[in-house]
N, C-alpha and C. Protein backbone atom coordinates (compact mmCIF):
# COMPACT_ATOMS: atom_id res chain seq x y z
N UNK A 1 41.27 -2.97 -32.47
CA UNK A 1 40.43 -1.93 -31.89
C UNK A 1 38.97 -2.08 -32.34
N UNK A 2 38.82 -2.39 -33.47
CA UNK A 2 37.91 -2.30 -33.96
C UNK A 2 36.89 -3.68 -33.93
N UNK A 3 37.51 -4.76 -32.85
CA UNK A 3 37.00 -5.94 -32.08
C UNK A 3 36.25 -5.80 -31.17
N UNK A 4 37.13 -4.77 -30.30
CA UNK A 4 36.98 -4.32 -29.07
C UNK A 4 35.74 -3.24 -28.68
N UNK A 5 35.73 -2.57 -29.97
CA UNK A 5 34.67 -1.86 -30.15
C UNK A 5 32.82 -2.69 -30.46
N UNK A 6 33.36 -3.69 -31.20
CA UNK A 6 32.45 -4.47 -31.69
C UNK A 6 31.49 -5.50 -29.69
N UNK A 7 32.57 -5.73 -28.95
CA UNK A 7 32.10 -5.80 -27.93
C UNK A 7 31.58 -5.03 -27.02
N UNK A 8 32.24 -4.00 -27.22
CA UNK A 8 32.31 -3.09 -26.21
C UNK A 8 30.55 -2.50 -26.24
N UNK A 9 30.14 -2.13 -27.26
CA UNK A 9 29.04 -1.27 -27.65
C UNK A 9 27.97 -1.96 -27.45
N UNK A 10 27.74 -3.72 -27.81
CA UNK A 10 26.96 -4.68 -27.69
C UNK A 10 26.30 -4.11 -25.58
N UNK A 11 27.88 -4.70 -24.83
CA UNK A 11 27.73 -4.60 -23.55
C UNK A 11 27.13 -3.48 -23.01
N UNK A 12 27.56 -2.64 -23.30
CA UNK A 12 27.01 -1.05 -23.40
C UNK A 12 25.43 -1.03 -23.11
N UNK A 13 25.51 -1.62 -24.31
CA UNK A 13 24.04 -1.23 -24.51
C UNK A 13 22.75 -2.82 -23.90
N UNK A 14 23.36 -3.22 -23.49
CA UNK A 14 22.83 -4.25 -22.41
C UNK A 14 23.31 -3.65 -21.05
N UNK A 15 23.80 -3.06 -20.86
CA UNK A 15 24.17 -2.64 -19.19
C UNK A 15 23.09 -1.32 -18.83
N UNK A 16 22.58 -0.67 -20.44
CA UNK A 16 21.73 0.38 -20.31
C UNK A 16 20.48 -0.03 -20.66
N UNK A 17 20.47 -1.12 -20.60
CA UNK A 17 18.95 -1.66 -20.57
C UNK A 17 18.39 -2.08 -19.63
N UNK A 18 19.53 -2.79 -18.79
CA UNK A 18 19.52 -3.38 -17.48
C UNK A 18 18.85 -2.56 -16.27
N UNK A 19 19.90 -1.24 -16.25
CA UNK A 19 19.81 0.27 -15.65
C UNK A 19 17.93 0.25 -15.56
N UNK A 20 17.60 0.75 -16.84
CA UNK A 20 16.54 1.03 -17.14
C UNK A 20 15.43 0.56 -16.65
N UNK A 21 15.97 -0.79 -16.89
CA UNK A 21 14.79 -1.95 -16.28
C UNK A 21 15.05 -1.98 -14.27
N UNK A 22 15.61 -1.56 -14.11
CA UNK A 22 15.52 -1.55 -12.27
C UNK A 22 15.60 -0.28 -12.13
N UNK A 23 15.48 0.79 -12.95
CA UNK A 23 14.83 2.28 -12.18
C UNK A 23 13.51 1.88 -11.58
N UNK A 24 13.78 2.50 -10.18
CA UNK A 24 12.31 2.43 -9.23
C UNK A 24 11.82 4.04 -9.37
N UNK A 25 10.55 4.17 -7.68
CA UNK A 25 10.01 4.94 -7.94
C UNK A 25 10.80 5.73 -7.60
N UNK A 26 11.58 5.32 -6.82
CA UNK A 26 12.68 6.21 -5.90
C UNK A 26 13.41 7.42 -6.23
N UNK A 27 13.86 6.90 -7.84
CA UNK A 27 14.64 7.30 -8.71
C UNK A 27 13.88 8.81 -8.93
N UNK A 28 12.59 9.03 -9.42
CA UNK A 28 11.90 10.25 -9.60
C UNK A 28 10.84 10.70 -8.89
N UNK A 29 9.37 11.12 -9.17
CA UNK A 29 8.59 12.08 -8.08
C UNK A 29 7.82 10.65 -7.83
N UNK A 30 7.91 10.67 -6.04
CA UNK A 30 7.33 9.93 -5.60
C UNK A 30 5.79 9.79 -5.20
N UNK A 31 5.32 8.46 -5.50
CA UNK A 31 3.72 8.69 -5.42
C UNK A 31 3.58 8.66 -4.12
N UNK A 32 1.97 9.17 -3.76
CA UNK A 32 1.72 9.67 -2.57
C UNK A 32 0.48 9.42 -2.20
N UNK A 33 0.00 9.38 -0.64
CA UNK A 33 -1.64 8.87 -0.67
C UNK A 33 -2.14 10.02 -0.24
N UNK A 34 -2.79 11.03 -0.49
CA UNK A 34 -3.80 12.11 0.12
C UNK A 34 -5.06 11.93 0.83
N UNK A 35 -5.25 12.63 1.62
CA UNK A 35 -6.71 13.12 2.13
C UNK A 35 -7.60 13.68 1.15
N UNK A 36 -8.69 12.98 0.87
CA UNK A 36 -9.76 13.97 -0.09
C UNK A 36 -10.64 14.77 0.93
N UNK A 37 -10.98 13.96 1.84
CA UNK A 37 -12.24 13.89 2.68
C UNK A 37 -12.23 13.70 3.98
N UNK A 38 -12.38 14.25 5.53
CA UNK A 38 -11.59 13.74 6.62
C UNK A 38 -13.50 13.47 6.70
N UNK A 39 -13.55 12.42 8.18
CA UNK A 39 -14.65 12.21 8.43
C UNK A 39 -15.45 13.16 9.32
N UNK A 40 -16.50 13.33 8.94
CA UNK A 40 -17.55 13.41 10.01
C UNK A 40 -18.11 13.08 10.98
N UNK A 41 -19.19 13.70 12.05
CA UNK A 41 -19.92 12.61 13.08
C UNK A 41 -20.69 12.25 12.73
N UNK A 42 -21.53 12.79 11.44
CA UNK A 42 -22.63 12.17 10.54
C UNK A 42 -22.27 11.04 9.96
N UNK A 43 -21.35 10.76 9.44
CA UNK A 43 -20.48 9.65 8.96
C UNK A 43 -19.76 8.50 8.92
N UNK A 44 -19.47 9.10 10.47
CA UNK A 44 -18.37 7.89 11.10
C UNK A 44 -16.76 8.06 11.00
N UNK A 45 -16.20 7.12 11.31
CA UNK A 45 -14.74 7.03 10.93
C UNK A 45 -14.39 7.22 9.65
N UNK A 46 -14.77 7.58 8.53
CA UNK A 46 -14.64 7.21 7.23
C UNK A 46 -14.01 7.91 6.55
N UNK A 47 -12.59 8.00 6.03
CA UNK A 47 -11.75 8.96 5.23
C UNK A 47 -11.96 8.34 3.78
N UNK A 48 -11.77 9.80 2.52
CA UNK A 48 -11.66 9.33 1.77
C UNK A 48 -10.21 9.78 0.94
N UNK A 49 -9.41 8.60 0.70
CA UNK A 49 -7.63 9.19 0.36
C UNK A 49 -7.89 8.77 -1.52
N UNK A 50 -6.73 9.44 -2.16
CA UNK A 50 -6.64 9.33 -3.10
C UNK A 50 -5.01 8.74 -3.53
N UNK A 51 -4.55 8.11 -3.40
CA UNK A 51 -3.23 7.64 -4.91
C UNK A 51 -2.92 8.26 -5.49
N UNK A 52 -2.26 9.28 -5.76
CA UNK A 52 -1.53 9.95 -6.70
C UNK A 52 -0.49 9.50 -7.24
N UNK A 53 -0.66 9.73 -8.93
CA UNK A 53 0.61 9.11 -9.82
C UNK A 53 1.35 9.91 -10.23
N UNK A 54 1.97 10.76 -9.82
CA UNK A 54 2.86 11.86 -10.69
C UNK A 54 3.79 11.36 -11.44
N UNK A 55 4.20 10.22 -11.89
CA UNK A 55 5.66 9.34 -12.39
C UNK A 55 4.89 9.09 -14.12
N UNK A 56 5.78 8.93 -14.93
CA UNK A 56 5.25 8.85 -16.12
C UNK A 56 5.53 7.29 -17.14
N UNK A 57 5.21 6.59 -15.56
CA UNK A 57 4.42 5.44 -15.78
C UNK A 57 3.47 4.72 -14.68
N UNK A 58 2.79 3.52 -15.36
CA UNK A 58 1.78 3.01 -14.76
C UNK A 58 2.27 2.15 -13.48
N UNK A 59 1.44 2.72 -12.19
CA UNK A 59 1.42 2.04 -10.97
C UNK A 59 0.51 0.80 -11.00
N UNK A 60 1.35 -0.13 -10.45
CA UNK A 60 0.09 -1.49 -10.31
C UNK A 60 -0.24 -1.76 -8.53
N UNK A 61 -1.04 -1.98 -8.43
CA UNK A 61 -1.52 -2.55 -6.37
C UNK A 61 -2.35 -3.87 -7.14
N UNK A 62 -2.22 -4.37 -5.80
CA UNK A 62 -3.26 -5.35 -5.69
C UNK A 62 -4.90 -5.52 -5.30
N UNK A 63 -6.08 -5.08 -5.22
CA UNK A 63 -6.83 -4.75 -4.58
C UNK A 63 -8.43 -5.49 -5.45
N UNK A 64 -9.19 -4.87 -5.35
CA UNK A 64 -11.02 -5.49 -5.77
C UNK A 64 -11.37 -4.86 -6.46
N UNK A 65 -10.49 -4.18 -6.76
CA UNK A 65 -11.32 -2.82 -7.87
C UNK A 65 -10.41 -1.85 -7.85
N UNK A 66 -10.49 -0.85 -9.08
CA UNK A 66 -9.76 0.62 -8.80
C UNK A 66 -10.06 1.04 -7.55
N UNK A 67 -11.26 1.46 -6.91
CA UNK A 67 -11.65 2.05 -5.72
C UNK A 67 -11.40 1.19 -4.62
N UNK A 68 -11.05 -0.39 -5.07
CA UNK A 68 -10.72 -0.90 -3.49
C UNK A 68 -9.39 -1.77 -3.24
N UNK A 69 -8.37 -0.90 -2.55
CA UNK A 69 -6.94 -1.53 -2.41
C UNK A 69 -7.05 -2.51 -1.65
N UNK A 70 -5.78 -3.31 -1.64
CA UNK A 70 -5.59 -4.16 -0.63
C UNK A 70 -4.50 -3.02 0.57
N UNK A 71 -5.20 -2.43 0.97
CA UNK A 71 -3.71 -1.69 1.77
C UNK A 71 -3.58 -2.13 3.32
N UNK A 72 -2.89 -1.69 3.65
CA UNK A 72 -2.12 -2.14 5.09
C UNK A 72 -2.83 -1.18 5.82
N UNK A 73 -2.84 -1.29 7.14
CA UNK A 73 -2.79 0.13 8.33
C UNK A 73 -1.73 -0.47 9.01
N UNK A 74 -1.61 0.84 10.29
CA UNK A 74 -1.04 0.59 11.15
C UNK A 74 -1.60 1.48 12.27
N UNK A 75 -1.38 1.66 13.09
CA UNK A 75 -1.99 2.17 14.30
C UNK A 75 -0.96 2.78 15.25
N UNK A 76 -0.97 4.08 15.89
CA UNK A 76 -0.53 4.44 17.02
C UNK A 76 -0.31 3.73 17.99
N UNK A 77 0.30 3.18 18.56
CA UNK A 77 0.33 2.26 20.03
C UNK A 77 1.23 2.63 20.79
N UNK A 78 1.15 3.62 22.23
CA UNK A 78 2.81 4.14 23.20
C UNK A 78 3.87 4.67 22.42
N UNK A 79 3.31 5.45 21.52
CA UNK A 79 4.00 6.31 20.80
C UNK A 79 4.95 5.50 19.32
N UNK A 80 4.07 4.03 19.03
CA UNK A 80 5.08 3.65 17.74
C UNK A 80 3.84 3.60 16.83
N UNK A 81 4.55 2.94 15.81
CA UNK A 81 3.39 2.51 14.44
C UNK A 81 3.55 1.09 14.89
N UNK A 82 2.29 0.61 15.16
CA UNK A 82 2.09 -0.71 14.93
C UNK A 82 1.14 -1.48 13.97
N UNK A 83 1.39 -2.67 13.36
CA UNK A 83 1.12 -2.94 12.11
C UNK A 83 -0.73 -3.43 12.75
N UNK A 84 -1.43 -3.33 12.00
CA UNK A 84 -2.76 -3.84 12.26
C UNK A 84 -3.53 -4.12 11.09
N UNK A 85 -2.73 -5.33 10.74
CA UNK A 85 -2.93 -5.85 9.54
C UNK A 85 -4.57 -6.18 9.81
N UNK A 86 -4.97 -6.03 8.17
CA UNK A 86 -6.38 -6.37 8.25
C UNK A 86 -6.97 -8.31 7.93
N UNK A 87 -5.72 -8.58 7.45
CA UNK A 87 -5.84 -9.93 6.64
C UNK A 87 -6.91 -9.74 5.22
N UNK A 88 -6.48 -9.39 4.68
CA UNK A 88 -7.44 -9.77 3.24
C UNK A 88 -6.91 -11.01 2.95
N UNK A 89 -8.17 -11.57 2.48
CA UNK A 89 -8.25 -13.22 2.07
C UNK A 89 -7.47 -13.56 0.59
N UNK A 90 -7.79 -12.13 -0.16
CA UNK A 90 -7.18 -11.96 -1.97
C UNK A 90 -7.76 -12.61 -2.51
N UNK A 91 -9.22 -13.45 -2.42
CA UNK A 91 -9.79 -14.09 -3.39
C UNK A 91 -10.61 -13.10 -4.15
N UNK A 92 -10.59 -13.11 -5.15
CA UNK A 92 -11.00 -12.26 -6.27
C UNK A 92 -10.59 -11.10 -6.68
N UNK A 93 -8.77 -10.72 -5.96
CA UNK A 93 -8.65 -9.68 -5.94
C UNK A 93 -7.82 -10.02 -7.22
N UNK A 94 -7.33 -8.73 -8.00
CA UNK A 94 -6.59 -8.82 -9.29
C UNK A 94 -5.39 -7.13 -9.46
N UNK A 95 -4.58 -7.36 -10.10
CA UNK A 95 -3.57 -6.19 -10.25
C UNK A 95 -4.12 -5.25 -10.72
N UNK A 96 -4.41 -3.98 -10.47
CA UNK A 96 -5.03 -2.92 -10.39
C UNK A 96 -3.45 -2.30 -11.02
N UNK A 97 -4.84 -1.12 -12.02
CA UNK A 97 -3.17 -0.05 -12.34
C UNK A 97 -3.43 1.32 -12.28
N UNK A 98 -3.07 2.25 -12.13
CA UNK A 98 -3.26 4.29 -11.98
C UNK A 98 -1.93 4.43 -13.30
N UNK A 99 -3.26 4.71 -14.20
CA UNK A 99 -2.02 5.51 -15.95
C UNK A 99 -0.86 6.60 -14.67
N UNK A 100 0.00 7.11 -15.94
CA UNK A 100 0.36 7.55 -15.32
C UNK A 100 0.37 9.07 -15.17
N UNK A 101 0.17 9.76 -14.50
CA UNK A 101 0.10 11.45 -13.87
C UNK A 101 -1.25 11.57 -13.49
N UNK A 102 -2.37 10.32 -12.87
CA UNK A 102 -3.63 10.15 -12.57
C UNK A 102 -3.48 10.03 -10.74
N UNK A 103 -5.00 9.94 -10.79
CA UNK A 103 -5.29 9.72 -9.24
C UNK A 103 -6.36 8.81 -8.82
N UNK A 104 -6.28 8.02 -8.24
CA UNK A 104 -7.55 6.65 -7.87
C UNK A 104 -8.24 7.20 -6.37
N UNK A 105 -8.88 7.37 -5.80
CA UNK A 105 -9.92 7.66 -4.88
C UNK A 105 -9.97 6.14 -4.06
N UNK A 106 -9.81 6.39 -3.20
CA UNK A 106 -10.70 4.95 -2.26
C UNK A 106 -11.32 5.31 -0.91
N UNK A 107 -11.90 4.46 -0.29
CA UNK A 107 -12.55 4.68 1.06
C UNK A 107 -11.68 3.92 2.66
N UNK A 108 -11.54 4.35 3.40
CA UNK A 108 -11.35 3.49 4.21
C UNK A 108 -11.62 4.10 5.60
N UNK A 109 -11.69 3.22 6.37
CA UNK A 109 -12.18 3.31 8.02
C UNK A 109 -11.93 3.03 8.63
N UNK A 110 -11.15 4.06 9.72
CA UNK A 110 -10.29 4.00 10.87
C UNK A 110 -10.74 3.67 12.19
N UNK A 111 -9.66 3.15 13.21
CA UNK A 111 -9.91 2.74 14.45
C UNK A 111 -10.44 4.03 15.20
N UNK A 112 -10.46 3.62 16.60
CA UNK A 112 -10.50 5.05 17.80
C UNK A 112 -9.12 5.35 17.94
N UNK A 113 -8.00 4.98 17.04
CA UNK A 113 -6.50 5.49 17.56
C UNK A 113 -6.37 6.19 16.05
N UNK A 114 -5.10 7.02 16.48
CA UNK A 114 -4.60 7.36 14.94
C UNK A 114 -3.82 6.39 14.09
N UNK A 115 -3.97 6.41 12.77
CA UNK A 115 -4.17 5.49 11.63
C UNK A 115 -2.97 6.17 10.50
N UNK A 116 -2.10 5.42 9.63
CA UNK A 116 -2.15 5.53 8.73
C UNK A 116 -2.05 4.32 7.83
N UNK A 117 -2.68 4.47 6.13
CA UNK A 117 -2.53 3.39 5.57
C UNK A 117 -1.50 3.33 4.72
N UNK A 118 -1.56 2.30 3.89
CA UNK A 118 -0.33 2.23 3.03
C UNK A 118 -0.63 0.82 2.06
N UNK A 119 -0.17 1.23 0.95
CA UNK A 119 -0.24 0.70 0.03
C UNK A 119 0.63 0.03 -1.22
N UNK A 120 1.29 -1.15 -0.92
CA UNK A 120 2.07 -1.94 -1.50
C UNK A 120 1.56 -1.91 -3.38
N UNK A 121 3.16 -0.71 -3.77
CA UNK A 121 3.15 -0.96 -5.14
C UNK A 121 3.34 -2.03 -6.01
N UNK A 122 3.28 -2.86 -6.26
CA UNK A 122 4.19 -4.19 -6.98
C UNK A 122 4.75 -3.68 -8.19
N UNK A 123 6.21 -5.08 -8.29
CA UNK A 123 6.93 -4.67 -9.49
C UNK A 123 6.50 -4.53 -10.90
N UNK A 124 6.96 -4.02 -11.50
CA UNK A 124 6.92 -4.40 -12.83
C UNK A 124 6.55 -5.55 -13.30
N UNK A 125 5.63 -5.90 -14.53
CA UNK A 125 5.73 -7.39 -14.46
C UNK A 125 4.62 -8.25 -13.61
N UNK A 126 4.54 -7.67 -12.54
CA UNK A 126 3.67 -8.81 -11.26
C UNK A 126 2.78 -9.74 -12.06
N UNK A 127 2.67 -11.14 -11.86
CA UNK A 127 1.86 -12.03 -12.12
C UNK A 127 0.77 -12.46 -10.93
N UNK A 128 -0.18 -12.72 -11.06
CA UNK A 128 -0.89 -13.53 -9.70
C UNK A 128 0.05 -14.64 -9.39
N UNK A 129 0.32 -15.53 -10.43
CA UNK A 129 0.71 -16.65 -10.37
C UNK A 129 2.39 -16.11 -9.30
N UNK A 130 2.48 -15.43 -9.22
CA UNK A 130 3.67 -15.11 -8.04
C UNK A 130 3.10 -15.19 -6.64
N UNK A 131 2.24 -14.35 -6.23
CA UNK A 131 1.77 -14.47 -5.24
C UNK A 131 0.98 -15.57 -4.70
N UNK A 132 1.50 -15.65 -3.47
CA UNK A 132 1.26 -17.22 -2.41
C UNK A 132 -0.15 -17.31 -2.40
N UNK A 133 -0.89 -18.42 -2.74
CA UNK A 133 -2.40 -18.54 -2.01
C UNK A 133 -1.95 -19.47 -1.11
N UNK A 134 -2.41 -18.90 -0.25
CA UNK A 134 -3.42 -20.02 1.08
C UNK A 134 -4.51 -20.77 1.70
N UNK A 135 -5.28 -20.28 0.73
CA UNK A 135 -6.97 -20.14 1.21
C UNK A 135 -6.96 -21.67 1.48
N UNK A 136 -6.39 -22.88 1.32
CA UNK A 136 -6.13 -24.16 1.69
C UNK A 136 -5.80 -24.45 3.01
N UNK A 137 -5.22 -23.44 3.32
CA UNK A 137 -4.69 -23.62 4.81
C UNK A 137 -5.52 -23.48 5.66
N UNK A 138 -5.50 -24.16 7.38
CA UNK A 138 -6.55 -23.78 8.14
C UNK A 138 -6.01 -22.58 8.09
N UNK A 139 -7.07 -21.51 8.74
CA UNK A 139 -6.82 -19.92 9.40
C UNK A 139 -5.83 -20.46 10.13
N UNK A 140 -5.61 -20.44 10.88
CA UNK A 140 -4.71 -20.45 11.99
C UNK A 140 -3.19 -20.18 11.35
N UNK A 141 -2.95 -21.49 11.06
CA UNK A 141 -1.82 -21.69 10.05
C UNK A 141 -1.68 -20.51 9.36
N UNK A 142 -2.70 -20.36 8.58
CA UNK A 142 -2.40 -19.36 7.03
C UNK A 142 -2.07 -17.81 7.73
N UNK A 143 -2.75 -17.58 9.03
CA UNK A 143 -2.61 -16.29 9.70
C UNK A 143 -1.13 -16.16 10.26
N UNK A 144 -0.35 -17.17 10.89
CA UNK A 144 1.00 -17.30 11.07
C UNK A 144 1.82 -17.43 10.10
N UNK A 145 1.28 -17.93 8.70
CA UNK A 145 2.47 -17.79 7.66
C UNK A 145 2.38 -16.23 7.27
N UNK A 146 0.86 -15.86 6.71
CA UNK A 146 0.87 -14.45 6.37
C UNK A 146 1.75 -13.37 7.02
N UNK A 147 1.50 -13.39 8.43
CA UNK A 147 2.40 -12.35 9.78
C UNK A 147 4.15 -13.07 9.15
N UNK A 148 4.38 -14.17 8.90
CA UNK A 148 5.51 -14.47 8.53
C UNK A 148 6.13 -13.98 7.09
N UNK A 149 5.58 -14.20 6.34
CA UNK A 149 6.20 -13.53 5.49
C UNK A 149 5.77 -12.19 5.20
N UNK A 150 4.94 -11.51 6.23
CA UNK A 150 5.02 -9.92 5.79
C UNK A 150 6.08 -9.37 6.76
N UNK A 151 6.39 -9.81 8.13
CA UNK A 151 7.89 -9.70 8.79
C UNK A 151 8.90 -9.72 7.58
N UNK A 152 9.24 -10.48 6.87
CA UNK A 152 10.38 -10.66 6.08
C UNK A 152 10.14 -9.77 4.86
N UNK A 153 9.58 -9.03 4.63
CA UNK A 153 9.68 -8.45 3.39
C UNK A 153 11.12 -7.73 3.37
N UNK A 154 11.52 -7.77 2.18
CA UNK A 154 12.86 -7.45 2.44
C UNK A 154 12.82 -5.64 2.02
N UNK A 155 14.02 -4.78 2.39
CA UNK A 155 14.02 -3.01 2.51
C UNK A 155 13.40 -2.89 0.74
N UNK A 156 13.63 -3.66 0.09
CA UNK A 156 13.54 -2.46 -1.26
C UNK A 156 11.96 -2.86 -1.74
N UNK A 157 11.41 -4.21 -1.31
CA UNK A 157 9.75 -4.14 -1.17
C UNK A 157 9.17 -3.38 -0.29
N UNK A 158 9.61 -2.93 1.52
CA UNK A 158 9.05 -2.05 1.81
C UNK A 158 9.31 -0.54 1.61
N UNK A 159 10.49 -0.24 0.75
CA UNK A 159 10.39 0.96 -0.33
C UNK A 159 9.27 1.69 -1.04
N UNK A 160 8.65 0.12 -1.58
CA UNK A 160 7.63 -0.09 -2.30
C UNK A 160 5.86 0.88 -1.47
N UNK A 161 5.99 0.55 -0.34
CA UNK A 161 4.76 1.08 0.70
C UNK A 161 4.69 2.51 0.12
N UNK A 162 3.56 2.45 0.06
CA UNK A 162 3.39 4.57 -0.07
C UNK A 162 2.68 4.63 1.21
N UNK A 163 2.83 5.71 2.05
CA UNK A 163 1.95 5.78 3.22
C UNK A 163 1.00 6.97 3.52
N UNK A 164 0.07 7.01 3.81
CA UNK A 164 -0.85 8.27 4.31
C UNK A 164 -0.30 8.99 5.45
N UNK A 165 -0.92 10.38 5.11
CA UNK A 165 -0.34 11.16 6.25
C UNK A 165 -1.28 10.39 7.71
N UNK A 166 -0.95 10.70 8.79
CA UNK A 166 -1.29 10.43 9.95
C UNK A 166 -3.16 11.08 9.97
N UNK A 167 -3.68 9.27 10.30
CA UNK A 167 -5.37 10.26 10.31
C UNK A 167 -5.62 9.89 11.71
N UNK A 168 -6.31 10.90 11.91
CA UNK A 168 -7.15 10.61 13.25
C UNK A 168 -8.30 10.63 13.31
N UNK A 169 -8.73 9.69 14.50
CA UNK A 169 -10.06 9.22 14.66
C UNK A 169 -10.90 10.97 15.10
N UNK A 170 -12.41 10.83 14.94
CA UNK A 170 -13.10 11.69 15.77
C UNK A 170 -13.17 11.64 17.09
N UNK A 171 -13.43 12.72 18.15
CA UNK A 171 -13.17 13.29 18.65
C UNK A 171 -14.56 12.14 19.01
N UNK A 172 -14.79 11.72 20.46
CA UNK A 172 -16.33 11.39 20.98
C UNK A 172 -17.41 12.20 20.91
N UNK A 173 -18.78 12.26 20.70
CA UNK A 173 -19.55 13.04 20.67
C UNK A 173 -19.77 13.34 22.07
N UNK A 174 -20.40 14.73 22.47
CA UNK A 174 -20.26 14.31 23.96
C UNK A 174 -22.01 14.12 24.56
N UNK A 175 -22.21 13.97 23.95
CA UNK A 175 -23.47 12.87 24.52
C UNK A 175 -23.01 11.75 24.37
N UNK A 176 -22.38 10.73 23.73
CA UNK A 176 -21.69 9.58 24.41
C UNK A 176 -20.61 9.29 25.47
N UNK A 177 -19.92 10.51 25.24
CA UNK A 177 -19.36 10.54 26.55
C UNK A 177 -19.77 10.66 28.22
N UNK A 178 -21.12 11.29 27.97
CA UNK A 178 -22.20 11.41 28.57
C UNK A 178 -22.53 10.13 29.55
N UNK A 179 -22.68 9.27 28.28
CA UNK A 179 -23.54 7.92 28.60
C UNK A 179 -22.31 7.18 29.30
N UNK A 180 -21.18 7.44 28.33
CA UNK A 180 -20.32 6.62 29.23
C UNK A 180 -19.86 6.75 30.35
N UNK A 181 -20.07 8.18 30.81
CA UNK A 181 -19.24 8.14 32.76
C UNK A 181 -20.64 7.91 33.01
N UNK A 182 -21.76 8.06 32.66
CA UNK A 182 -23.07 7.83 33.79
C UNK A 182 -23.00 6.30 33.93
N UNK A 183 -22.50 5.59 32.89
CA UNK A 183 -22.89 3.74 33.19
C UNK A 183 -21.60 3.79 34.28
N UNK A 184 -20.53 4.17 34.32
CA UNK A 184 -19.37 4.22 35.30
C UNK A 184 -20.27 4.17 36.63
């Protein structure tokens, strides 16, 4: 018995480490992207969202700075979300982190359709040295592998996406609307 015990407790306590180490965000309060700021006509398209960390640990993204993610959009199109990837190049970009129960601010700027963005958490751990460069490749190429392997991301990386609520563009001013049926 007292063999059995001697194994038993070892395993134990490697099976609860294991656990530990693959709790996601899933598991507790999920982070979220907010509206700080909707745009103006003084302004332009320009929202400003914030990252929220409520989890009581550190979020990592990929992006140019605290204030500048690498995030995704997508776009309204006949009633779906369609992806409207921006292509970031990732040269000089580096793993960004939000402590945790904080909030990061960024800027971004929407089409004439409704928008939301989203922002790929990475795992635990993330190295650059994981992520693919291309910058070798012609465009062409590198733009068909990119669309290729962001198709394949597999369900528990796009888990990973936090998404903004639904933004919408401004409304036309109507003195441009103006201009535009008179050139009609």
């Amino acid at each position: 018995m007292q063999r059995f015990l001697w194994i038993l407790i070892p395993c134990g306590m490697i099976a609860a480490a294991v656990v530990a180490g693959t709790m996601d965000i899933e598991t507790g309060p999920r982070p979220e992207i907010r509206v700080v700021q909707a745009p103006t006509q003084a302004e332009g398209p320009r929202y400003v969202l914030e990252i929220v960390n409520p989890t009581s640990r550190e979020l990592v993204y990929w992006g140019y700075g605290a204030n500048s993610p690498m995030y995704q959009m997508e776009i309204l199109e006949g009633g779906k979300w369609t992806n409207a990837m921006l292509g970031w190049c990732g040269t000089g970009a580096t793993a960004e982190r939000i402590p945790p129960h904080s909030t990061q601010q960024f800027e971004v700027s929407i089409r004439d359709t409704p928008s939301k963005i989203g922002l790929l958490l990475l795992p635990r751990g993330f190295k650059r040295s994981e992520a693919f460069q291309f910058e070798w490749l012609p465009y062409a190429v590198r733009a068909k592998l990119v669309m290729w392997q962001n198709d394949r991301l597999d369900a528990k990386l796009k888990k990973k996406v936090v998404w903004s609520e639904r933004l919408d563009p401004l409304p036309p001013q109507p003195s441009s609307v103006a201009y535009l049926h008179a050139r009609d």
